[in-house]
Protein backbone atom coordinates (compact mmCIF):
# COMPACT_ATOMS: atom_id res chain seq x y z
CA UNK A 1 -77.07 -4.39 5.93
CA UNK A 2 -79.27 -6.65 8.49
CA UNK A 3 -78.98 -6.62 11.78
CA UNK A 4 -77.49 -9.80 13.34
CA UNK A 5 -80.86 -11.38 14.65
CA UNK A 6 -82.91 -9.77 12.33
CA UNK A 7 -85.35 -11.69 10.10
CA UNK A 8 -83.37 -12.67 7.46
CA UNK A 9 -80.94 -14.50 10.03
CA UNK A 10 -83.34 -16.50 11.48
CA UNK A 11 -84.68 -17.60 8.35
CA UNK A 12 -81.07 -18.45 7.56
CA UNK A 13 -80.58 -20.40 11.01
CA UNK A 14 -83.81 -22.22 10.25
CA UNK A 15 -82.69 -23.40 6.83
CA UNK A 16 -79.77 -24.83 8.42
CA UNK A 17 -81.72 -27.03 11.17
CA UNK A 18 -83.18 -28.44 7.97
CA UNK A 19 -80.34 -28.55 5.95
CA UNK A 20 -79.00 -30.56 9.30
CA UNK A 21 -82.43 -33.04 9.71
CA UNK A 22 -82.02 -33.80 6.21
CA UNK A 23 -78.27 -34.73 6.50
CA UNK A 24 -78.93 -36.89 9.30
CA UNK A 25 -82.33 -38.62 7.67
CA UNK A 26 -80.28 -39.41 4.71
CA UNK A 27 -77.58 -41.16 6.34
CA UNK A 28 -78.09 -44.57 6.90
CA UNK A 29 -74.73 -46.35 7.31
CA UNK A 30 -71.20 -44.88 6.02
CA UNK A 31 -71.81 -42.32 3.40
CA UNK A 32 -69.31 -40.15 1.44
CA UNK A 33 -69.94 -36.35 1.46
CA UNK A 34 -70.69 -36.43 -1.97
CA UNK A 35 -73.49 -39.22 -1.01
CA UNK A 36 -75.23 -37.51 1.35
CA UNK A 37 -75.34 -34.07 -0.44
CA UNK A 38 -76.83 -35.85 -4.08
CA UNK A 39 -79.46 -37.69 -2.02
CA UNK A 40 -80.18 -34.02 -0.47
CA UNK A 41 -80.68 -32.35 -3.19
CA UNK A 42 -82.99 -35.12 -4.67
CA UNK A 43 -84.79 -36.04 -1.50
CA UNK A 44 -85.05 -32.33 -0.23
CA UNK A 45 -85.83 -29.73 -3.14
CA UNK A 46 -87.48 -26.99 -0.98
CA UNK A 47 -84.45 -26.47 0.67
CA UNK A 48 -81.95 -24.07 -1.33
CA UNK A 49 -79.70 -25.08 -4.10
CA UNK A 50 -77.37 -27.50 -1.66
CA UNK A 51 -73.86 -27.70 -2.74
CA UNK A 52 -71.50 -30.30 -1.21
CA UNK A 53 -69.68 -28.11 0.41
CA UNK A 54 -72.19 -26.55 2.16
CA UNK A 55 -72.62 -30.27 3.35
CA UNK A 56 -69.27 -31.44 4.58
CA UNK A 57 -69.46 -27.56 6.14
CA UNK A 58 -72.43 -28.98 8.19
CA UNK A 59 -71.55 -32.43 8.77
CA UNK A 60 -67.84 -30.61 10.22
CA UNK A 61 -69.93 -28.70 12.25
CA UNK A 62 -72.03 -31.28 13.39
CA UNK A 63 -68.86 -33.57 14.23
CA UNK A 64 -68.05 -30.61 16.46
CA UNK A 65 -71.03 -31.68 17.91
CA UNK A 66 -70.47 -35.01 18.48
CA UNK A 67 -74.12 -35.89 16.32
CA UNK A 68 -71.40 -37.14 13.52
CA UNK A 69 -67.92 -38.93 12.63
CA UNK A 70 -65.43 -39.25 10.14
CA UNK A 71 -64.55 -42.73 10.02
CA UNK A 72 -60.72 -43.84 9.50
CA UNK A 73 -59.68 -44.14 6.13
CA UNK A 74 -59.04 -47.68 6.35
CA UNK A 75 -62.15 -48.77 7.18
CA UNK A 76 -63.99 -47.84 3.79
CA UNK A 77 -62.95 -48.88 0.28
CA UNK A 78 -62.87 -44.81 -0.95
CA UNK A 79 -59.46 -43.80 0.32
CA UNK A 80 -59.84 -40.35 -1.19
CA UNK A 81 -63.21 -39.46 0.15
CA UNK A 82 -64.39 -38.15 3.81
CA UNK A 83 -66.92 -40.67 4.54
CA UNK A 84 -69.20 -40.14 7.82
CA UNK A 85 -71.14 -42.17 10.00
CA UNK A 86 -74.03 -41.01 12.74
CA UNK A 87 -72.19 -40.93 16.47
CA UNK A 88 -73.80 -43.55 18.72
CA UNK A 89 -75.22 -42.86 22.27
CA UNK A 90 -72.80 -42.64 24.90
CA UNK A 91 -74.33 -45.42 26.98
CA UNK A 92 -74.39 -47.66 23.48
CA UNK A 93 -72.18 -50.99 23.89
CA UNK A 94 -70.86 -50.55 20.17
CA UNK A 95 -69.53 -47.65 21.17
């Protein structure tokens, strides 16, 4: 097995920051899960086969972060779907 911090992990954690910089390119407004993970896969093919899970797995852990937000259900027509939105800068008067 590889050592945690080995080679292979860091290539891992740097496919991530990608997969994360291409999440957050490709939203642009309130987007679904299943949104932001087709436009991706189409705008991003070097990264690894991208499923939509492994994108509402990093836009979870990115609302963690505070970088994103699920909005409320009622305030986008999909009532079944997660949809997100970019967080705004503390000091931002929409906020």
């Amino acid at each position: 097995s590889v050592c945690r911090g080995g080679p292979d992990a860091r290539e891992e954690e740097e496919a991530m920051i990608d997969l994360d910089n291409a999440i957050l390119e490709v939203m642009d407004g309130a987007r679904m899960t299943y949104h932001i993970a087709n436009c991706v896969r189409s705008g991003y093919p070097h990264l690894r086969p991208i499923s939509t899970d492994d994108v509402r797995a990093r836009l979870m852990k990115m609302e963690k972060q505070g970088v994103v937000y699920r909005m409320d259900r009622n305030d986008h027509p999909y009532k079944t779907q997660i949809a997100w939105r970019k967080s705004l800068p503390a000091g931002d008067p929409l906020k």
